[in-house]
C-alpha atoms as a PDB file:
ATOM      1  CA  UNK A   1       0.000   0.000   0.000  1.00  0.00           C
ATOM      2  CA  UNK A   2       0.905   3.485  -0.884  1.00  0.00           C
ATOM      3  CA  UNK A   3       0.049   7.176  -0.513  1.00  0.00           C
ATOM      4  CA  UNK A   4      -1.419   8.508  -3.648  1.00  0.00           C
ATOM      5  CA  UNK A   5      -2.020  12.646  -3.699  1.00  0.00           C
ATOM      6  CA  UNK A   6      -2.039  15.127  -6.456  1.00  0.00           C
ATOM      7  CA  UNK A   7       1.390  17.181  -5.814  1.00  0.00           C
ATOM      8  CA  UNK A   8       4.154  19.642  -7.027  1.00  0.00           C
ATOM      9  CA  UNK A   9       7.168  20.417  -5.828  1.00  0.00           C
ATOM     10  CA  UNK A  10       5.357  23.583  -3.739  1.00  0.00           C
ATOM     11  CA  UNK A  11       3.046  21.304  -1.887  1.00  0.00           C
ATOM     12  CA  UNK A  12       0.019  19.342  -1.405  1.00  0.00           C
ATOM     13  CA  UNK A  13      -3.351  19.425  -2.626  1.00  0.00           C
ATOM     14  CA  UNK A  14      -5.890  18.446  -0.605  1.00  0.00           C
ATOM     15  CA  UNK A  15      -9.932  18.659  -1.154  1.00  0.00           C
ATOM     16  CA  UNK A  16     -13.188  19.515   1.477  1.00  0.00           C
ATOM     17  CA  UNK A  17     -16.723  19.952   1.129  1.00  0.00           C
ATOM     18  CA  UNK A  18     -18.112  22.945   2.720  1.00  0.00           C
ATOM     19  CA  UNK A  19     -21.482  24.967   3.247  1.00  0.00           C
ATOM     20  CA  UNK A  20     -21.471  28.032   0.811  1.00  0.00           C
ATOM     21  CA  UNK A  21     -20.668  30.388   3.198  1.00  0.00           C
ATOM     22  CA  UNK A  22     -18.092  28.815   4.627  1.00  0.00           C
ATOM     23  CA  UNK A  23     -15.882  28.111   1.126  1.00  0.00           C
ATOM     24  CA  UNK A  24     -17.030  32.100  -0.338  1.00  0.00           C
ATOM     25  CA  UNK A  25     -15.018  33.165   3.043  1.00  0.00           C
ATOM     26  CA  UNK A  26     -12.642  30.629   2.847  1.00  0.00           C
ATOM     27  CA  UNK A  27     -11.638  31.653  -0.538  1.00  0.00           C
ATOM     28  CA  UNK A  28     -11.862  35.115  -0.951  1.00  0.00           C
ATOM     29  CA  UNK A  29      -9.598  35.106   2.415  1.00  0.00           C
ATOM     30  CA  UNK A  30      -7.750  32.344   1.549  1.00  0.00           C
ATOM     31  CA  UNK A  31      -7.929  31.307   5.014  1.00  0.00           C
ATOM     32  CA  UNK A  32     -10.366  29.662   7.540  1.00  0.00           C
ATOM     33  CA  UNK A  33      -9.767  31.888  10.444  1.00  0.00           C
ATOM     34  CA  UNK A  34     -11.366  34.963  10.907  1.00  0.00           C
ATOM     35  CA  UNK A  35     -15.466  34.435  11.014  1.00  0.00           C
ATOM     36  CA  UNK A  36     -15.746  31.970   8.241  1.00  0.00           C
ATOM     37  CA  UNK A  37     -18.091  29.418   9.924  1.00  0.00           C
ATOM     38  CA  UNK A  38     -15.344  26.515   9.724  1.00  0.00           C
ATOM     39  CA  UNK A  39     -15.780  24.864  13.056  1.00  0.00           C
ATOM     40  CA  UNK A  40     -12.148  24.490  15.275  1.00  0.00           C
ATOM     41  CA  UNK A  41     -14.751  22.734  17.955  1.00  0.00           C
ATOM     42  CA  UNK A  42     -15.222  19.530  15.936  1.00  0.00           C
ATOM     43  CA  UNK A  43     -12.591  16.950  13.217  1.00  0.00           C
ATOM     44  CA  UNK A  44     -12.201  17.983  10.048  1.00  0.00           C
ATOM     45  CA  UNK A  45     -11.657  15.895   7.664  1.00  0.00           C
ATOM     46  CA  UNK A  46      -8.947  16.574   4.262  1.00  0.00           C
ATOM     47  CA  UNK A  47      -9.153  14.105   1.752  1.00  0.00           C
ATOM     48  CA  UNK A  48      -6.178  13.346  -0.310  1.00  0.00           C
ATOM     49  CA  UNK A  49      -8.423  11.761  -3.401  1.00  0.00           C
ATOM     50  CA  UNK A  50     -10.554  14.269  -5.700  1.00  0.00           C
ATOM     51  CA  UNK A  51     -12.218  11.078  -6.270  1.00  0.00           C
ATOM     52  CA  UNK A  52     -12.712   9.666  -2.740  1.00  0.00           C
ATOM     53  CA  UNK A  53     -13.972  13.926  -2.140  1.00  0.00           C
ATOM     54  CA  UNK A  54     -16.161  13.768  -4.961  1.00  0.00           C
ATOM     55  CA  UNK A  55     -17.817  10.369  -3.705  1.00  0.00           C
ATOM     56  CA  UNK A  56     -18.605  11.557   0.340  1.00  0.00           C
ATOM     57  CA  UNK A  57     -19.638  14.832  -1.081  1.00  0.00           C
ATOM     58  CA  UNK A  58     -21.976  13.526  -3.666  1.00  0.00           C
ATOM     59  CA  UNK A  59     -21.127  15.723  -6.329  1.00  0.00           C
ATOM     60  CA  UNK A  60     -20.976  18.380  -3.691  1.00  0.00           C
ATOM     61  CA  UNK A  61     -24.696  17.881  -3.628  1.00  0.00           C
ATOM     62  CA  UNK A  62     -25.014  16.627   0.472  1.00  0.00           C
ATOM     63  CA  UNK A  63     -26.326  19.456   2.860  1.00  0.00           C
ATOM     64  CA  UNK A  64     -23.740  21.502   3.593  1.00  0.00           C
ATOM     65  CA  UNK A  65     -21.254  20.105   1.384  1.00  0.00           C
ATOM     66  CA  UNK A  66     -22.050  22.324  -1.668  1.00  0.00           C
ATOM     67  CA  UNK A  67     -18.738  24.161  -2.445  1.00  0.00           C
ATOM     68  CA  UNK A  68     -15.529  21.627  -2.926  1.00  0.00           C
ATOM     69  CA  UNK A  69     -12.352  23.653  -2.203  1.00  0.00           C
ATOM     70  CA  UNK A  70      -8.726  22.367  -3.592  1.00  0.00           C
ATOM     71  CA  UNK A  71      -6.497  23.066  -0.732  1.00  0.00           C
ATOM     72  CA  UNK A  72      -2.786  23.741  -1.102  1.00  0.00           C
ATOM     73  CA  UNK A  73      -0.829  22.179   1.835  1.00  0.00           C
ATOM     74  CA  UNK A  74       2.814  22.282   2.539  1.00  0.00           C
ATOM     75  CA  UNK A  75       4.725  19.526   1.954  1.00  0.00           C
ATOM     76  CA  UNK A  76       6.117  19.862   5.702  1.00  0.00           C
ATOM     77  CA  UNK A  77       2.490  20.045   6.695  1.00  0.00           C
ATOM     78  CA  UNK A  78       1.623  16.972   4.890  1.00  0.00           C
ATOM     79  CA  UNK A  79       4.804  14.625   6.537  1.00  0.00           C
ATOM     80  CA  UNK A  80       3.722  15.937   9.872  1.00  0.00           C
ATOM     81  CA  UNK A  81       0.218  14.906   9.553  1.00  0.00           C
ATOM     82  CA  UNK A  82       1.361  11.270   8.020  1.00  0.00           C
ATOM     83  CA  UNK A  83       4.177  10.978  10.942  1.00  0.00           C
ATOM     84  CA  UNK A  84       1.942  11.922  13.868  1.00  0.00           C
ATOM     85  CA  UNK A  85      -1.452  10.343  13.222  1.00  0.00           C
ATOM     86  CA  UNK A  86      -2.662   7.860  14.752  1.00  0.00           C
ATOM     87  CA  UNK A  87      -5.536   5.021  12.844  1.00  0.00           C
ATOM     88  CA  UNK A  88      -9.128   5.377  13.085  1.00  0.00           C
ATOM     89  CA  UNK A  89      -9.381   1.718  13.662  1.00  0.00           C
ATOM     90  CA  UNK A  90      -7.459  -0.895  15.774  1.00  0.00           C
ATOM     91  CA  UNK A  91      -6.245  -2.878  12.424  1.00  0.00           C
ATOM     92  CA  UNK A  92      -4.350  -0.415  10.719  1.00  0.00           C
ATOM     93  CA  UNK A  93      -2.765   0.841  14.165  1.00  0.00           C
ATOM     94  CA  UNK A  94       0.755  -0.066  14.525  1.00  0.00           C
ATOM     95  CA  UNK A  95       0.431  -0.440  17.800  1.00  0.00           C
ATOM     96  CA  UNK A  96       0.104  -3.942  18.855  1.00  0.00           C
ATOM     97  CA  UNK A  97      -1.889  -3.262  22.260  1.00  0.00           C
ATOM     98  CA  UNK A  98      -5.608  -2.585  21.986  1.00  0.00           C
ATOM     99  CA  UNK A  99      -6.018  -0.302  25.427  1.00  0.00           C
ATOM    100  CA  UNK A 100      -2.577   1.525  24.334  1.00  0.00           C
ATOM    101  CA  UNK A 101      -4.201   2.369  20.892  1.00  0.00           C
ATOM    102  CA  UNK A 102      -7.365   3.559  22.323  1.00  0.00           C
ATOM    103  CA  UNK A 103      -5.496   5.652  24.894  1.00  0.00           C
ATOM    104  CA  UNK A 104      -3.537   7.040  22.062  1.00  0.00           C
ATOM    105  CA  UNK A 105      -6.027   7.390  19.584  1.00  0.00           C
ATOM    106  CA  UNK A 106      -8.311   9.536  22.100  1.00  0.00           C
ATOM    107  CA  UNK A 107      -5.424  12.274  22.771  1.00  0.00           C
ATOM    108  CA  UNK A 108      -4.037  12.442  18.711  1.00  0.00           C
ATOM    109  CA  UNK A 109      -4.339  15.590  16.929  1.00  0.00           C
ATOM    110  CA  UNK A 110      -4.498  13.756  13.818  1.00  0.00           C
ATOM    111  CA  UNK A 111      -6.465  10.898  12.993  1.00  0.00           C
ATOM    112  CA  UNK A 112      -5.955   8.946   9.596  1.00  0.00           C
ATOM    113  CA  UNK A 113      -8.379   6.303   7.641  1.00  0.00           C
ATOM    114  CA  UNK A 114      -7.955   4.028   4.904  1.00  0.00           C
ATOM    115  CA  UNK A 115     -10.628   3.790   2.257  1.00  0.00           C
ATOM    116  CA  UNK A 116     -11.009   2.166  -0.748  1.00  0.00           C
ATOM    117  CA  UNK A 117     -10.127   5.090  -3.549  1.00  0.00           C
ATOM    118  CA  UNK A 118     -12.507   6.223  -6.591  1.00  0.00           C
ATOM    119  CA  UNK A 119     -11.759   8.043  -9.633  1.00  0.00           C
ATOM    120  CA  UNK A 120     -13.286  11.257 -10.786  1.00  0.00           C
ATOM    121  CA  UNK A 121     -16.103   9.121 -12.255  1.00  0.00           C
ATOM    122  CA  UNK A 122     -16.440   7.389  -8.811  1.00  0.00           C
ATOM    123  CA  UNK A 123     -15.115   3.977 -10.429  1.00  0.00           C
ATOM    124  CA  UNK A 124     -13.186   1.858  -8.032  1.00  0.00           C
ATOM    125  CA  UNK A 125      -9.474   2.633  -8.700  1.00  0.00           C
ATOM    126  CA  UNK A 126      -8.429  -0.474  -6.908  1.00  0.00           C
ATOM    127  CA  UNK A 127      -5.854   1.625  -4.504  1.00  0.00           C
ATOM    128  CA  UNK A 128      -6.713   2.416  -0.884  1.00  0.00           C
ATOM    129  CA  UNK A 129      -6.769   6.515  -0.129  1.00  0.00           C
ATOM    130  CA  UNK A 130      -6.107   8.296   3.004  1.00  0.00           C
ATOM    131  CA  UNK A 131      -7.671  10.928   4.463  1.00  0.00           C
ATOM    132  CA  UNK A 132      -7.143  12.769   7.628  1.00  0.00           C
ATOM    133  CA  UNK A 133      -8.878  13.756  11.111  1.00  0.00           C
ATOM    134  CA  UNK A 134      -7.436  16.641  12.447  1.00  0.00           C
ATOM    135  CA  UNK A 135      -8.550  18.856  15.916  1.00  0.00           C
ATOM    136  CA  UNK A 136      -7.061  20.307  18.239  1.00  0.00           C
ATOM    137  CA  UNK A 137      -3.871  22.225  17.746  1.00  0.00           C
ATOM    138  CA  UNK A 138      -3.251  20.559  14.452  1.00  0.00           C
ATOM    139  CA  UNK A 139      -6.640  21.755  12.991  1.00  0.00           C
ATOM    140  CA  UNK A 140      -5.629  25.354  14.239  1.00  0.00           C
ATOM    141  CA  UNK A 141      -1.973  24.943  12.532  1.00  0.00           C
ATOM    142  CA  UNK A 142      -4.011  23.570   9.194  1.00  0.00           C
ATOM    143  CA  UNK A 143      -5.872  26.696   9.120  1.00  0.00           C
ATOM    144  CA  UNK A 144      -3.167  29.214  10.285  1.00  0.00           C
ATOM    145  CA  UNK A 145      -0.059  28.412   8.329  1.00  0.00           C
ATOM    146  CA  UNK A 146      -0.438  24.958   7.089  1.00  0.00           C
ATOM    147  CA  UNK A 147      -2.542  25.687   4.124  1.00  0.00           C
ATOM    148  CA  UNK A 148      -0.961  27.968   0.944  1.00  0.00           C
ATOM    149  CA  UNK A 149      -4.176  28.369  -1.520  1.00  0.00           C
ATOM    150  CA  UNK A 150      -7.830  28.091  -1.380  1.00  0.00           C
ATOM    151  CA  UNK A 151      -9.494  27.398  -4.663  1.00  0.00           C
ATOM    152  CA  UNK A 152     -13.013  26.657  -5.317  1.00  0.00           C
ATOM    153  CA  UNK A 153     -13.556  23.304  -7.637  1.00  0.00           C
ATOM    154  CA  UNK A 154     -16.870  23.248  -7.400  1.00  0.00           C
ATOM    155  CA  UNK A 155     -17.209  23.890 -11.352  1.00  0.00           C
ATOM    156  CA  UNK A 156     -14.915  20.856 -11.747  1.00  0.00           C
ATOM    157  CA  UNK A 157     -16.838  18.738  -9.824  1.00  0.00           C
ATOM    158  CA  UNK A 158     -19.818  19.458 -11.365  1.00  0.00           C
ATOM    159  CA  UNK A 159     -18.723  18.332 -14.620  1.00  0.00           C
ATOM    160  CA  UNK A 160     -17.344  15.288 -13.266  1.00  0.00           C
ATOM    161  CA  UNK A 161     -20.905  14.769 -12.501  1.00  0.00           C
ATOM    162  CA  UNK A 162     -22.374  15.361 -15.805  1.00  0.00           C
ATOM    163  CA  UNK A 163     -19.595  12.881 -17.160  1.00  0.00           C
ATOM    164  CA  UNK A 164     -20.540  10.400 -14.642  1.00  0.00           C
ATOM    165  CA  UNK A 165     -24.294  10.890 -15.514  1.00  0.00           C
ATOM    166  CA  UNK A 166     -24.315  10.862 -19.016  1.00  0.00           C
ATOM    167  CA  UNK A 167     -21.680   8.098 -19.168  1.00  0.00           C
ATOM    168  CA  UNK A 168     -18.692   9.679 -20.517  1.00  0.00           C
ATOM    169  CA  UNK A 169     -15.399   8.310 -20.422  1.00  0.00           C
ATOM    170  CA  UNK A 170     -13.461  12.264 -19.816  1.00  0.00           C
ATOM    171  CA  UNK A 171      -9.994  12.432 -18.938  1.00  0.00           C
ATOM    172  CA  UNK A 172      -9.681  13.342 -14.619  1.00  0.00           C
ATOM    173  CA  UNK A 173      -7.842  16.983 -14.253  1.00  0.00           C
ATOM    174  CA  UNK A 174      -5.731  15.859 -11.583  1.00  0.00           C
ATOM    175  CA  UNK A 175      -4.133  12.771 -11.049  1.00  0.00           C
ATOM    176  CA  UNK A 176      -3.067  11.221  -7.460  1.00  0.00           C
ATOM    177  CA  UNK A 177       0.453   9.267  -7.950  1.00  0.00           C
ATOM    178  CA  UNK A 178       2.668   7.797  -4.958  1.00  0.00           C
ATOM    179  CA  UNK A 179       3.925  10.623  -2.859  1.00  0.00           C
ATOM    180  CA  UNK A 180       7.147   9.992  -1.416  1.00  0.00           C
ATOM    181  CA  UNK A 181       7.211   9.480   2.387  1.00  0.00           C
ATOM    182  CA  UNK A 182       9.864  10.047   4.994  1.00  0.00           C
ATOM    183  CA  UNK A 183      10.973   7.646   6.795  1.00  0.00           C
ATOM    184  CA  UNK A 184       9.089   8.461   9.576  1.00  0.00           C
ATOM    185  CA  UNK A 185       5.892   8.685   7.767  1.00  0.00           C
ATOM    186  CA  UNK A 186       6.394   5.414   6.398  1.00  0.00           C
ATOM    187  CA  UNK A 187       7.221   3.657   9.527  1.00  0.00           C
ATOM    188  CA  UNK A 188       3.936   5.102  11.218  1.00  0.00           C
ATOM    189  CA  UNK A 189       2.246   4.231   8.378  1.00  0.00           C
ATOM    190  CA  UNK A 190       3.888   0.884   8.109  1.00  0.00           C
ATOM    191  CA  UNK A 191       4.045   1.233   4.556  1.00  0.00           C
END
């Protein structure tokens, strides 16, 4: 198993579904401080797969999920997140101790989940995709200097949609590849 993302060599892009309001702040500030109705109380969840975003958003159709924003991430950002986390779910821990990973899973900042990866047409890609919990003082890093550009994809997605309705094969805009770990990352990953 691998990490697939959509990156250059100025960082990592990363998708969310938001209420309206939220993304119009969120972009036009390019931040999700200040007033913007993104919550700091509760997980928020980054996707690393368009496809995987496109699929739990429902075209960015789902209440409150309207607006699909392509979020730039540092690349230092990113190997933090992947180093730190700890799994949603006993199995994928790498910790071999079922109390020890609840205790740790209960106090982590960042919180990461395998699922089973789609492409822009929600087909089954066949990889697993990773997405990431994050609260706490990581969610306020995210938002304060973890995050490079906001940009509204909502367009995109909507397309994608069309595509998927009407059955056409279109080429994806973005394309996920392996993304290449530290050392770190990879041994908390255990990939």
């Amino acid at each position: 198993m691998s990490v697939r993302a959509n990156y250059d060599r100025d960082g990592v892009y990363v998708y969310q579904a938001f209420a309206e309001a939220t993304a119009r702040h969120a972009v036009r500030n390019q931040t999700f401080v200040r007033g913007c109705g993104f919550a700091f109380d509760r997980m928020s969840w980054p996707k690393l797969s368009y496809g995987w975003m496109v699929y739990r958003s429902g075209f960015a159709r789902k209440s409150r999920q309207e607006r699909v924003l392509e979020i730039a991430t540092t690349h230092a950002f990113i190997d933090e997140v992947l180093t730190r986390g700890a799994f949603s779910s006993f199995e994928q821990s790498r910790i071999a101790d079922k109390p020890a990973w609840r205790a740790a899973l209960s106090v982590a900042d960042v919180v990461l989940q395998w699922d089973p990866d789609r492409d822009h047409l929600l087909r089954r890609t066949g990889h697993r995709t990773l997405q990431f919990g994050l609260r706490g003082k990581m969610l306020r890093r995210y938002a304060e200097s973890g995050i490079t550009r906001i940009r509204d994809i909502t367009d995109e997605v909507r397309e994608s949609e069309e595509a998927y309705l009407f059955e056409r094969d279109v080429a994806p805009r973005r394309m996920e590849v392996e993304y290449p770990l530290s050392v770190e990352a990879r041994a908390n990953l255990g990939v």
